[in-house]
PDB file of N, CA and C in Angstrom:
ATOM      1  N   UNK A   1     116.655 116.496 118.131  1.00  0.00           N
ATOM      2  CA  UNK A   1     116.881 117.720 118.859  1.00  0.00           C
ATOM      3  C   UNK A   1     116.123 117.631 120.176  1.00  0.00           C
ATOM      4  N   UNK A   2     116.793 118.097 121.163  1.00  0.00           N
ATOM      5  CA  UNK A   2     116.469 117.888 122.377  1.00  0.00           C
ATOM      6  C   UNK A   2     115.849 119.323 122.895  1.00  0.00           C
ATOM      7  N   UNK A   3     114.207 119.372 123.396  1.00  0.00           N
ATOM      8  CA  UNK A   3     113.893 120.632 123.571  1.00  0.00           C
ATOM      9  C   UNK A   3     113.763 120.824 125.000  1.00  0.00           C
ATOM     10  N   UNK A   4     114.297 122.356 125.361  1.00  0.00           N
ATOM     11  CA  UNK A   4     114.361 122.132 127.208  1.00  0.00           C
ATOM     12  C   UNK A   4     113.626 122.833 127.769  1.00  0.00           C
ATOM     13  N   UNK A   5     113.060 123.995 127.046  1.00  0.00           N
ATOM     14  CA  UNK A   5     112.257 124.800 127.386  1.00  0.00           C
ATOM     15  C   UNK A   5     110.947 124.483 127.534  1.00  0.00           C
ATOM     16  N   UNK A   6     109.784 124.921 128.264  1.00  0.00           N
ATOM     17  CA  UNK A   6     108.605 124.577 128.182  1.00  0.00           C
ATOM     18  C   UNK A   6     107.969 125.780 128.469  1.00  0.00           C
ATOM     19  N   UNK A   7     106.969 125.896 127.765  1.00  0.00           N
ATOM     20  CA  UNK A   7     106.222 127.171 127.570  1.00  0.00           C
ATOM     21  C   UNK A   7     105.000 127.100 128.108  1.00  0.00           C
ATOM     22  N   UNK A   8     104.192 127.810 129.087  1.00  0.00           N
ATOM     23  CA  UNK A   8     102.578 127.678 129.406  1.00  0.00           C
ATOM     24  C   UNK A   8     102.040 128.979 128.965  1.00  0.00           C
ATOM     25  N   UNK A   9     100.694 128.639 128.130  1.00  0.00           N
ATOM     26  CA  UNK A   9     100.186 129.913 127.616  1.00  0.00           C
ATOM     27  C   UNK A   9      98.870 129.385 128.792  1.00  0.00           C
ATOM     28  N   UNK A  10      97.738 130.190 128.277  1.00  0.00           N
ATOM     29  CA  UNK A  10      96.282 130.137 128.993  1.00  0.00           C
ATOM     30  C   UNK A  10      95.159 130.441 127.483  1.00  0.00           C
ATOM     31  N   UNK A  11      94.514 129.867 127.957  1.00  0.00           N
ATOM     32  CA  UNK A  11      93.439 129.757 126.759  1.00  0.00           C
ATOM     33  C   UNK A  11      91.809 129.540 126.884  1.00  0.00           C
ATOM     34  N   UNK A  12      90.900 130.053 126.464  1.00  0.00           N
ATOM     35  CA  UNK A  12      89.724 130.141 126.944  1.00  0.00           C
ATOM     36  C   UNK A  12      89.605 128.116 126.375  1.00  0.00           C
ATOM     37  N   UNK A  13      88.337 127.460 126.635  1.00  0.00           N
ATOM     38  CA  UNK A  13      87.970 126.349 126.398  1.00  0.00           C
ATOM     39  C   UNK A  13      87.766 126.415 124.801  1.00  0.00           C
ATOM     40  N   UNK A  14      87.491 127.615 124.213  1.00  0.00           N
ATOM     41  CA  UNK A  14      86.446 127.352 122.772  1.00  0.00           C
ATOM     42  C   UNK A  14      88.546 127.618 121.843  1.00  0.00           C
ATOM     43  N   UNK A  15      88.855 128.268 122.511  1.00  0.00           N
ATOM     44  CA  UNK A  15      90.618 127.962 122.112  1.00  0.00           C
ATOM     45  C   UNK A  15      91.405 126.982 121.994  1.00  0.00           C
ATOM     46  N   UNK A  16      91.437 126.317 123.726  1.00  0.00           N
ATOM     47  CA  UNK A  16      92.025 125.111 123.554  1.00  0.00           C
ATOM     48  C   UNK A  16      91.149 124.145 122.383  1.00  0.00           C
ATOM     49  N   UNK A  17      89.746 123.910 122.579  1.00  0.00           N
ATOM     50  CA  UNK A  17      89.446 123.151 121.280  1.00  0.00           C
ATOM     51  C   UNK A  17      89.487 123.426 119.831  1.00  0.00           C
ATOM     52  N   UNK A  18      89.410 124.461 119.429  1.00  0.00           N
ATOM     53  CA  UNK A  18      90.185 124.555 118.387  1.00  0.00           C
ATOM     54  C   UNK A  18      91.352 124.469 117.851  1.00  0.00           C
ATOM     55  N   UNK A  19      92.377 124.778 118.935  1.00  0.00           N
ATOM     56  CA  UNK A  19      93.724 124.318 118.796  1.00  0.00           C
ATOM     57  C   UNK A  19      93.968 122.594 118.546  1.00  0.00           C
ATOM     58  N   UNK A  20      93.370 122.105 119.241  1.00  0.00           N
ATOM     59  CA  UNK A  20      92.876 120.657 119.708  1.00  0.00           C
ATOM     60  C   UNK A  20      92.885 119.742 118.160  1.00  0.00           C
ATOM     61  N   UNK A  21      91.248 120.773 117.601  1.00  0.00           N
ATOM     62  CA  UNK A  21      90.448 120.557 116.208  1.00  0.00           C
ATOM     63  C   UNK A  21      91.509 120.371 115.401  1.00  0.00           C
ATOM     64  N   UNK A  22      92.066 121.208 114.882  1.00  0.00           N
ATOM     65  CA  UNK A  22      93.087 121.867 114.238  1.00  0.00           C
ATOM     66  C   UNK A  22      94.466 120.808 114.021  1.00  0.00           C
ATOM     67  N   UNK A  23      94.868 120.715 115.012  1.00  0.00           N
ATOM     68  CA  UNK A  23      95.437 119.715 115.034  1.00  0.00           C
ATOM     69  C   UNK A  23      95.739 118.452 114.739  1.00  0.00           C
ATOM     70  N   UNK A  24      94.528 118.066 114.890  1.00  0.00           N
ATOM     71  CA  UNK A  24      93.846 116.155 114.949  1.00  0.00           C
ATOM     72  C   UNK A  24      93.502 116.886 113.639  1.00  0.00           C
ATOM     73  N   UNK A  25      93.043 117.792 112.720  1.00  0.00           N
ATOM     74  CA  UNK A  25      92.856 118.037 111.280  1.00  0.00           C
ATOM     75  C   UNK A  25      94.403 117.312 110.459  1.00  0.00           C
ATOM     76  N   UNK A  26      95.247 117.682 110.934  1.00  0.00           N
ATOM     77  CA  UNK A  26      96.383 117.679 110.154  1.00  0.00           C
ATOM     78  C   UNK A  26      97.624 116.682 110.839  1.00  0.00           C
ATOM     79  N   UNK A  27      97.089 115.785 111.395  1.00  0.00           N
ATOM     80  CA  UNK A  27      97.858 114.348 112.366  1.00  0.00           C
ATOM     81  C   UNK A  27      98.884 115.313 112.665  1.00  0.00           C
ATOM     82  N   UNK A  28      98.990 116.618 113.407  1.00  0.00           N
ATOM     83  CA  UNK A  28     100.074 116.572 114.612  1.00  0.00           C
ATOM     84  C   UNK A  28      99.438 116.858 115.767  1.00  0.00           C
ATOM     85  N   UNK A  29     101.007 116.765 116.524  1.00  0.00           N
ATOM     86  CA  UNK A  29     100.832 116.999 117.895  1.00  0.00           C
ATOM     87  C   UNK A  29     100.506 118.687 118.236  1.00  0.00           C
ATOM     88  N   UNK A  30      99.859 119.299 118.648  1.00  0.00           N
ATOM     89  CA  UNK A  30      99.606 120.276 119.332  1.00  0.00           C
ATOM     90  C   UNK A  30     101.291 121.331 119.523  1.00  0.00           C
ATOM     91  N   UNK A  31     102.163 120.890 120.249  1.00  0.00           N
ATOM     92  CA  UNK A  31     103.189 121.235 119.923  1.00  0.00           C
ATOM     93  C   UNK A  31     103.769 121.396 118.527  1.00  0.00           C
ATOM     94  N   UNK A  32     104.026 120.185 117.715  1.00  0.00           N
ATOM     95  CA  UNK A  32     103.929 120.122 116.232  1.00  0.00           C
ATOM     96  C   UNK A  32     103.396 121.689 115.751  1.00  0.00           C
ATOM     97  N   UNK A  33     102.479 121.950 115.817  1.00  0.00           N
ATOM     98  CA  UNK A  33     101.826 122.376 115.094  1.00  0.00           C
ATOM     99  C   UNK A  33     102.245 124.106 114.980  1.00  0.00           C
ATOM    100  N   UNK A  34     102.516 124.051 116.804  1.00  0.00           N
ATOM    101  CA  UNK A  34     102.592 125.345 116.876  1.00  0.00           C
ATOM    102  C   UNK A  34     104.118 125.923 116.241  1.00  0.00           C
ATOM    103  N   UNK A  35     104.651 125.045 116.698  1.00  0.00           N
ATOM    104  CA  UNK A  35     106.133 124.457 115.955  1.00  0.00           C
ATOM    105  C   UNK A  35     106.352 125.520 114.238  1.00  0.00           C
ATOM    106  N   UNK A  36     105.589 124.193 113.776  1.00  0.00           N
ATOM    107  CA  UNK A  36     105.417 124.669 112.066  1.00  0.00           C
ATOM    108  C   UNK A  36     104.556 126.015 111.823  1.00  0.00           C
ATOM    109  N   UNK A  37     104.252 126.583 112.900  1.00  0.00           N
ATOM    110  CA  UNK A  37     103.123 127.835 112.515  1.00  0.00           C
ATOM    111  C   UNK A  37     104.315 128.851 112.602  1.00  0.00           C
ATOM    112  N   UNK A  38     104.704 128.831 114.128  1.00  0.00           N
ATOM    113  CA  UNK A  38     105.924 129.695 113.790  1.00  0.00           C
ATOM    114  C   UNK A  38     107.442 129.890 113.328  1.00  0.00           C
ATOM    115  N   UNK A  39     107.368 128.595 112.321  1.00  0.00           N
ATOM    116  CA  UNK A  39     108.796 128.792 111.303  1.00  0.00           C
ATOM    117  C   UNK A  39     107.916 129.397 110.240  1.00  0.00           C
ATOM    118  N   UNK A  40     106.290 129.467 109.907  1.00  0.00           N
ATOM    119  CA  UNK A  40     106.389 130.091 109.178  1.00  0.00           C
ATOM    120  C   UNK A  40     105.779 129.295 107.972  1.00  0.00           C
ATOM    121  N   UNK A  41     105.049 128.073 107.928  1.00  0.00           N
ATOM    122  CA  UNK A  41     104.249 127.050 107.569  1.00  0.00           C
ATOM    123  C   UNK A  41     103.135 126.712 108.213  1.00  0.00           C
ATOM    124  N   UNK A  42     102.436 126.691 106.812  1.00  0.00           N
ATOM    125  CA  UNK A  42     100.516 126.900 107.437  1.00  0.00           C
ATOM    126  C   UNK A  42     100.489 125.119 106.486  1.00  0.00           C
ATOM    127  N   UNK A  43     100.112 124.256 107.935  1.00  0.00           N
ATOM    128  CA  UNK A  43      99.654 122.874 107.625  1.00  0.00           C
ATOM    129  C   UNK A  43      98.725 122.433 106.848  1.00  0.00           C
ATOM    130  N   UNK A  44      98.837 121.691 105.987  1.00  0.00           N
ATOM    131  CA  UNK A  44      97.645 121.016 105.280  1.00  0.00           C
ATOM    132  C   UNK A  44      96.571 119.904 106.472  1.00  0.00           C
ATOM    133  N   UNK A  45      95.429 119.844 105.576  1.00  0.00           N
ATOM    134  CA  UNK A  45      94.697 118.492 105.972  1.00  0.00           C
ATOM    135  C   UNK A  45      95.002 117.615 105.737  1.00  0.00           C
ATOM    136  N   UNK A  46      94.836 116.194 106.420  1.00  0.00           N
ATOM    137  CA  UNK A  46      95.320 114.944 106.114  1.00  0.00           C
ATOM    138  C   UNK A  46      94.210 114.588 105.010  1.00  0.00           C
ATOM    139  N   UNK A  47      94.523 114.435 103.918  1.00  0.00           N
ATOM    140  CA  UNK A  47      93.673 114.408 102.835  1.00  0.00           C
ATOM    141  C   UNK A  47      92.974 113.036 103.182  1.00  0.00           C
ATOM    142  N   UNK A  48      92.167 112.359 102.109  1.00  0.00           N
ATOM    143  CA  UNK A  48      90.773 111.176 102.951  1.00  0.00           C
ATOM    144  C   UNK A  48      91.714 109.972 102.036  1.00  0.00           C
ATOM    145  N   UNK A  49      91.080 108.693 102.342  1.00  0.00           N
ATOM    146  CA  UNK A  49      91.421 107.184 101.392  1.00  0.00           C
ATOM    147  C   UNK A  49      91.758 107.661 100.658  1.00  0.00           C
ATOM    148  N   UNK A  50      90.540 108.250  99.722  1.00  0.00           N
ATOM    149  CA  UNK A  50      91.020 108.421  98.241  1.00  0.00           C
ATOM    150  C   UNK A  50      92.378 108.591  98.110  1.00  0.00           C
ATOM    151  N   UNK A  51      92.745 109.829  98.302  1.00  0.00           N
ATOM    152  CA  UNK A  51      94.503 110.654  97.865  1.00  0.00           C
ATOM    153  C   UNK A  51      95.035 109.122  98.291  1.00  0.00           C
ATOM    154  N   UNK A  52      95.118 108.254  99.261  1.00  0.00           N
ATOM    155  CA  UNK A  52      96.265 107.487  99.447  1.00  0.00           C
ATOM    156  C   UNK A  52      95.906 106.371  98.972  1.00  0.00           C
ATOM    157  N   UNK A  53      94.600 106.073  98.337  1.00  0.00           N
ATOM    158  CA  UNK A  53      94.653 104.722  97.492  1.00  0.00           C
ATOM    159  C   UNK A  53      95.023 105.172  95.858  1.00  0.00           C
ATOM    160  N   UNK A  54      94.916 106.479  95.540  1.00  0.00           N
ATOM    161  CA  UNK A  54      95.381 107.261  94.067  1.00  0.00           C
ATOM    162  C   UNK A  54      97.304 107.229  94.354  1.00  0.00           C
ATOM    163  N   UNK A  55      97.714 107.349  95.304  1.00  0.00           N
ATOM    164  CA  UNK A  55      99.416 107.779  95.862  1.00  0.00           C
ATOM    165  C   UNK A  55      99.674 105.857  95.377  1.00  0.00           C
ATOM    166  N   UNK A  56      99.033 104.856  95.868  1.00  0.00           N
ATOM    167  CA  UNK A  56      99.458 103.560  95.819  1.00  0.00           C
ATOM    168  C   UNK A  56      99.656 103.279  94.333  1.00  0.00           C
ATOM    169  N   UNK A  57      98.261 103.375  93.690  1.00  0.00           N
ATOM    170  CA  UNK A  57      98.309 102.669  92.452  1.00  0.00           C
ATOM    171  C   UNK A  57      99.122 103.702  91.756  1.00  0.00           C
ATOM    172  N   UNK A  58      99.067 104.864  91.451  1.00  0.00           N
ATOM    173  CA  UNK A  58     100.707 106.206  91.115  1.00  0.00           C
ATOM    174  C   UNK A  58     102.263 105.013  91.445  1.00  0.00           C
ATOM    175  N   UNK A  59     101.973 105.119  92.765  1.00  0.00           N
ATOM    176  CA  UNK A  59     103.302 104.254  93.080  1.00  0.00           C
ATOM    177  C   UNK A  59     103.399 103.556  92.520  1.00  0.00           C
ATOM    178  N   UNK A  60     102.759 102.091  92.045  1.00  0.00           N
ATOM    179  CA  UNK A  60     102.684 100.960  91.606  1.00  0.00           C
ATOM    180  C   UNK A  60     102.972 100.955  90.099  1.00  0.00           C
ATOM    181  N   UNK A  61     102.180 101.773  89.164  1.00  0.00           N
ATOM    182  CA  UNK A  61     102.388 102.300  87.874  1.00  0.00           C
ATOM    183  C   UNK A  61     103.731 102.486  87.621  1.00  0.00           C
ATOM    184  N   UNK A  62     104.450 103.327  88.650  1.00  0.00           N
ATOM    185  CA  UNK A  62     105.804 103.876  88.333  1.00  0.00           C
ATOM    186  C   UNK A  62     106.836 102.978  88.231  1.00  0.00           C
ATOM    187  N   UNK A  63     106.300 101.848  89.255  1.00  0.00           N
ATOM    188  CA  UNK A  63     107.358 100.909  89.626  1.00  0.00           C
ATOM    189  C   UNK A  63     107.349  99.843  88.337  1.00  0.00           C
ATOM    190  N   UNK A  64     106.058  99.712  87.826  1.00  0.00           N
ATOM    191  CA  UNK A  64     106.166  98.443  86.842  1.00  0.00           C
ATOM    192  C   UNK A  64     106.966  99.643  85.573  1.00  0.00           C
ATOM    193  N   UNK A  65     106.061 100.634  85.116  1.00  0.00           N
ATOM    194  CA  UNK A  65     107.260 101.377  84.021  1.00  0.00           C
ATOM    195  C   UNK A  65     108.763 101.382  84.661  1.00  0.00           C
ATOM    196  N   UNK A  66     109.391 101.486  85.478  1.00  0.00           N
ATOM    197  CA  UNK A  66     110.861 101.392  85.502  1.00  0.00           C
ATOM    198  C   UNK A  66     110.799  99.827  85.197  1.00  0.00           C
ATOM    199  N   UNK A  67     110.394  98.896  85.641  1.00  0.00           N
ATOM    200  CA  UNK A  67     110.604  97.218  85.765  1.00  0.00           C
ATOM    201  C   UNK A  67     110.610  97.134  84.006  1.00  0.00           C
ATOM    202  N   UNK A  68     109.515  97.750  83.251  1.00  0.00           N
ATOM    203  CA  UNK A  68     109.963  97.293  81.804  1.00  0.00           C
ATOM    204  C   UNK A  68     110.373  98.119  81.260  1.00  0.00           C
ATOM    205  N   UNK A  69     110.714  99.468  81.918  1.00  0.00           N
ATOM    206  CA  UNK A  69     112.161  99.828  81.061  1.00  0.00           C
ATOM    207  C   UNK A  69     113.687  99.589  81.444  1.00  0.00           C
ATOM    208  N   UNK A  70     113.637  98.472  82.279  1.00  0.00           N
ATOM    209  CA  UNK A  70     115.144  97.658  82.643  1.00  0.00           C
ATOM    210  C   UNK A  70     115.311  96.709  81.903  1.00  0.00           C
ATOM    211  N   UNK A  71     113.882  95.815  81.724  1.00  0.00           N
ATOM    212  CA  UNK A  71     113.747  94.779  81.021  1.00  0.00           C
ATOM    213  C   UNK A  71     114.124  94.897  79.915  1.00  0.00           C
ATOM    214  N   UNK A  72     113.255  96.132  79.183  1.00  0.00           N
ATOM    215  CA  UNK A  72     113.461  96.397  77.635  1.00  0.00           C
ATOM    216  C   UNK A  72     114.978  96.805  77.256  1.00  0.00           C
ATOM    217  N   UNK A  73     115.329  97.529  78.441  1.00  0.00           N
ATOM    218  CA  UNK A  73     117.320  98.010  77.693  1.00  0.00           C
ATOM    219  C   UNK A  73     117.797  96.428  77.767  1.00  0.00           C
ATOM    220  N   UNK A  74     117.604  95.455  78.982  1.00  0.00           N
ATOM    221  CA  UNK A  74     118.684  94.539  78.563  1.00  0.00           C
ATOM    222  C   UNK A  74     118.150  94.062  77.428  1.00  0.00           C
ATOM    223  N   UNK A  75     116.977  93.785  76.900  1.00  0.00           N
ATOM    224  CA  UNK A  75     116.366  92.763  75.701  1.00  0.00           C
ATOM    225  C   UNK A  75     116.754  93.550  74.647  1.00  0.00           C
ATOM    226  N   UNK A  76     116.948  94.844  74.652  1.00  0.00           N
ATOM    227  CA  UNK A  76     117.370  95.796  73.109  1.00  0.00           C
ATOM    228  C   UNK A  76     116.070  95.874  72.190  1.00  0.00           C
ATOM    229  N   UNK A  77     115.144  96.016  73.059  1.00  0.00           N
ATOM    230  CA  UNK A  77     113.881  95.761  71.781  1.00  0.00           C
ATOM    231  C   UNK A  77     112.835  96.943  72.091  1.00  0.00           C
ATOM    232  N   UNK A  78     113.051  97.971  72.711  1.00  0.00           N
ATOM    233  CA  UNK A  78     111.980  98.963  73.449  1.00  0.00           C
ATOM    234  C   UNK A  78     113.054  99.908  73.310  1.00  0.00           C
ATOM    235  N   UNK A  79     112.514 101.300  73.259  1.00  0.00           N
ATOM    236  CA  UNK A  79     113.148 102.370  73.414  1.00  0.00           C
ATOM    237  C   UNK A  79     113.001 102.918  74.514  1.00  0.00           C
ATOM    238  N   UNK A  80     113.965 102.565  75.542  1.00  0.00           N
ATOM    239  CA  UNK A  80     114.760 102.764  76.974  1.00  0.00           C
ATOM    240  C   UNK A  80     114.738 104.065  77.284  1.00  0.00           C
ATOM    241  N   UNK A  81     115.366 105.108  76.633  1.00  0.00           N
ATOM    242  CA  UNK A  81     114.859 106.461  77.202  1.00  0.00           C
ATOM    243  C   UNK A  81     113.925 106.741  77.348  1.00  0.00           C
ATOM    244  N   UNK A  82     113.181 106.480  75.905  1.00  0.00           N
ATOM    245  CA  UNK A  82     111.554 107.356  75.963  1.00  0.00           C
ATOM    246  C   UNK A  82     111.065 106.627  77.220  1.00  0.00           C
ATOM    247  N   UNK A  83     110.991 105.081  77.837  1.00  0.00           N
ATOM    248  CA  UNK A  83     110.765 104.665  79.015  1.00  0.00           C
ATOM    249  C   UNK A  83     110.885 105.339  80.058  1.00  0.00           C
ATOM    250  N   UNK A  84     112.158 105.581  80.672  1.00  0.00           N
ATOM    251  CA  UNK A  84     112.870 106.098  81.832  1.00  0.00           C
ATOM    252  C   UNK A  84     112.424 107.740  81.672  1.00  0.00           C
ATOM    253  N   UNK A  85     112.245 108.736  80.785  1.00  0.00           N
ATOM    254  CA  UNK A  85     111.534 109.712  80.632  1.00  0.00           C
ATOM    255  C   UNK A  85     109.992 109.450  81.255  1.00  0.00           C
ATOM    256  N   UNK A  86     109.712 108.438  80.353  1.00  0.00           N
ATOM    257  CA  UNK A  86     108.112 108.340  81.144  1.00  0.00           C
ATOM    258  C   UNK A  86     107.911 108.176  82.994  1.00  0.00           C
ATOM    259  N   UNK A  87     109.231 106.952  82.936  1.00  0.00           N
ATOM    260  CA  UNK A  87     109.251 107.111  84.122  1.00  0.00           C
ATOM    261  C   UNK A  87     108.856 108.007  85.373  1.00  0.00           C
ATOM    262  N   UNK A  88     110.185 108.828  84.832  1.00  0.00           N
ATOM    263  CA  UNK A  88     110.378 109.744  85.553  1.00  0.00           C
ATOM    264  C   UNK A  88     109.425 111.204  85.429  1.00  0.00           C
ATOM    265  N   UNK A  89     108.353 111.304  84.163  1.00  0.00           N
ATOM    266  CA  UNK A  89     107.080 111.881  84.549  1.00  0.00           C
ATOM    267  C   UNK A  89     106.162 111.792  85.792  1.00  0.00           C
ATOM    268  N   UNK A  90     106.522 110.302  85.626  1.00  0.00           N
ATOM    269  CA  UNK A  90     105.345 109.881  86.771  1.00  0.00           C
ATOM    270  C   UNK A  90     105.834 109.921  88.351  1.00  0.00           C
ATOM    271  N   UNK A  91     106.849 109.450  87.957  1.00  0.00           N
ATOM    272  CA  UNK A  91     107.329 110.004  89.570  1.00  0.00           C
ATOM    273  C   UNK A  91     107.450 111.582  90.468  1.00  0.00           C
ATOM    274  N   UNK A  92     107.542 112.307  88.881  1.00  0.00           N
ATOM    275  CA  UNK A  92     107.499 113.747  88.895  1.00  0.00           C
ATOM    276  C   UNK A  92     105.991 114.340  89.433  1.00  0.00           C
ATOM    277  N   UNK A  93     105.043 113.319  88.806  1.00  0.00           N
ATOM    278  CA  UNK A  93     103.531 113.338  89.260  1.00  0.00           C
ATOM    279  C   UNK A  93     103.193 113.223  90.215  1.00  0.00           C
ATOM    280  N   UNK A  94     103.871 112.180  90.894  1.00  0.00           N
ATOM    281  CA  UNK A  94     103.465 111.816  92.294  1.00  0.00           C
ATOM    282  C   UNK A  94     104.282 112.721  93.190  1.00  0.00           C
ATOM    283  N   UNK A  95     105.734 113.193  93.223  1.00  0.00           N
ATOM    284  CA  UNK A  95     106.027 114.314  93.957  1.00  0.00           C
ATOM    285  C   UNK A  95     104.895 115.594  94.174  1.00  0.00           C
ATOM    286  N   UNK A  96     104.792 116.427  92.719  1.00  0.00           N
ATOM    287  CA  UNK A  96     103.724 116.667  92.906  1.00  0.00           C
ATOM    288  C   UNK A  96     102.524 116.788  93.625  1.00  0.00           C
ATOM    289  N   UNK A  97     101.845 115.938  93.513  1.00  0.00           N
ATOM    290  CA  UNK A  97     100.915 115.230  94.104  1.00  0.00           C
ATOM    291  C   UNK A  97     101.020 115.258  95.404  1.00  0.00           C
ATOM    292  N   UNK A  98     102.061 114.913  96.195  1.00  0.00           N
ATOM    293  CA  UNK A  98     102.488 115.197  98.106  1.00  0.00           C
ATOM    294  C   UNK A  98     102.991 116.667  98.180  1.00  0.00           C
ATOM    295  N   UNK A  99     103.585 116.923  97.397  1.00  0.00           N
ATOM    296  CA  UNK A  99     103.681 118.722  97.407  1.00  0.00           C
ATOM    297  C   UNK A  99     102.323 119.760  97.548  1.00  0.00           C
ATOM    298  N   UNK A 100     101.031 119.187  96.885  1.00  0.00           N
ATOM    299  CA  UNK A 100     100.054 120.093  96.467  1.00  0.00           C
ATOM    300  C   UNK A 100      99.340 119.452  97.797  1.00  0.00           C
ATOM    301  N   UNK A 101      98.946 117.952  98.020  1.00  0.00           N
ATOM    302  CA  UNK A 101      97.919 117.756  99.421  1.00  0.00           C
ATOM    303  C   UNK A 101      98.681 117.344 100.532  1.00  0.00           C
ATOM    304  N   UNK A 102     100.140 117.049 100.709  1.00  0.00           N
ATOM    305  CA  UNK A 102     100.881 116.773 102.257  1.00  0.00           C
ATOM    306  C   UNK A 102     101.597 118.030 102.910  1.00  0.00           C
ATOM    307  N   UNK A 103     102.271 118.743 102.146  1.00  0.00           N
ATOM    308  CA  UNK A 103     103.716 119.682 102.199  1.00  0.00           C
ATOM    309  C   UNK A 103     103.130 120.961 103.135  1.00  0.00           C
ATOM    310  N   UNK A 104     103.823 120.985 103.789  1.00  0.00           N
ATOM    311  CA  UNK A 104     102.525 122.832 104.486  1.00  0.00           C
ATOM    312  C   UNK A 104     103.237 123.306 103.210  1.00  0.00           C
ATOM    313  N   UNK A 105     102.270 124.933 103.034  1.00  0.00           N
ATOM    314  CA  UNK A 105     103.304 126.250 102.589  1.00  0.00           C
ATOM    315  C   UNK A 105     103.754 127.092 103.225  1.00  0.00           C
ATOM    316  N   UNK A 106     104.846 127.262 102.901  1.00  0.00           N
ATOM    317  CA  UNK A 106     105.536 128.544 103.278  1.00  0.00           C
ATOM    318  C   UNK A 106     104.146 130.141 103.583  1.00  0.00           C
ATOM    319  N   UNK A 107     104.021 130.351 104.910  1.00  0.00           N
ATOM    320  CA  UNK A 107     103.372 131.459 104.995  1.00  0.00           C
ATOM    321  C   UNK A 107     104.442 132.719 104.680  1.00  0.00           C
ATOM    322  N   UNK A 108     104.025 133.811 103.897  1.00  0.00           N
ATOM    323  CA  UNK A 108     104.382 135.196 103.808  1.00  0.00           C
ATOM    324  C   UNK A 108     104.023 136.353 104.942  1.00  0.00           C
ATOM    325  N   UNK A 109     104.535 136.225 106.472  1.00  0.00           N
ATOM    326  CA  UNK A 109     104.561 137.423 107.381  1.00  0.00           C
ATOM    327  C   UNK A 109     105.613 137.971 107.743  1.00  0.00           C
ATOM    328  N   UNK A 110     105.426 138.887 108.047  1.00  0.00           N
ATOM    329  CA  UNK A 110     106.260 139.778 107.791  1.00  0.00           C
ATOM    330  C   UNK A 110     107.088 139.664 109.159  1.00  0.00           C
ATOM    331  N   UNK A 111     106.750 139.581 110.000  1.00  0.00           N
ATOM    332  CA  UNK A 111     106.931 138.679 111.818  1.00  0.00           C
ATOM    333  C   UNK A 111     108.303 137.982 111.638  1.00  0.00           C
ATOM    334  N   UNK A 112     108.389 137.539 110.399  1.00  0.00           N
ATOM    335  CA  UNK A 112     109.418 135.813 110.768  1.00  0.00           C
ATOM    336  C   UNK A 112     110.818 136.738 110.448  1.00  0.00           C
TER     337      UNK A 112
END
């Protein structure tokens, strides 16, 4: 989407840096931000290592349970659903998981 408009507000210094703060809190752009504030979504923090070395090995887990529950249906020797159920717990986990520390929420004002 191509935006054509450009908007200038004015802002004391202890504003612009908080806007600034705020921002670099949650890896967007300044625009970004103001963007998602007024559709009406209040941004998360970019959560630390941890969350994204816990998101890898999540990932990784999920991927080897699907790998031996492909394995196990062609071999006929594992019970394949209860697998692909598990599976799909975990993937359910890790959605989750970017829903609760990436996703903004939906703010409730009455404005929008």
């Amino acid at each position: 989407m191509r935006r054509s408009y450009d908007k200038h507000i004015r802002l004391t210094k202890e504003e612009r840096d908080d806007w600034q703060h705020k921002a670099a809190m949650t890896c967007l752009n300044e625009s970004s931000l103001i963007r998602l504030l007024m559709k009406g979504y209040a941004p998360k923090e970019k959560p630390d290592e941890r969350f994204f070395e816990a998101m890898r090995e999540l990932s990784a887990i999920g991927n080897n349970i699907n790998q031996l529950a492909a394995k196990a249906n062609s071999l006929g020797f594992v019970d394949a659903p209860m697998l692909y159920r598990e599976a799909e717990r975990w993937h359910k986990f890790q959605a989750d998981i970017e829903s609760v520390f990436l996703r903004p929420d939906k703010l409730d004002l009455k404005w929008q």
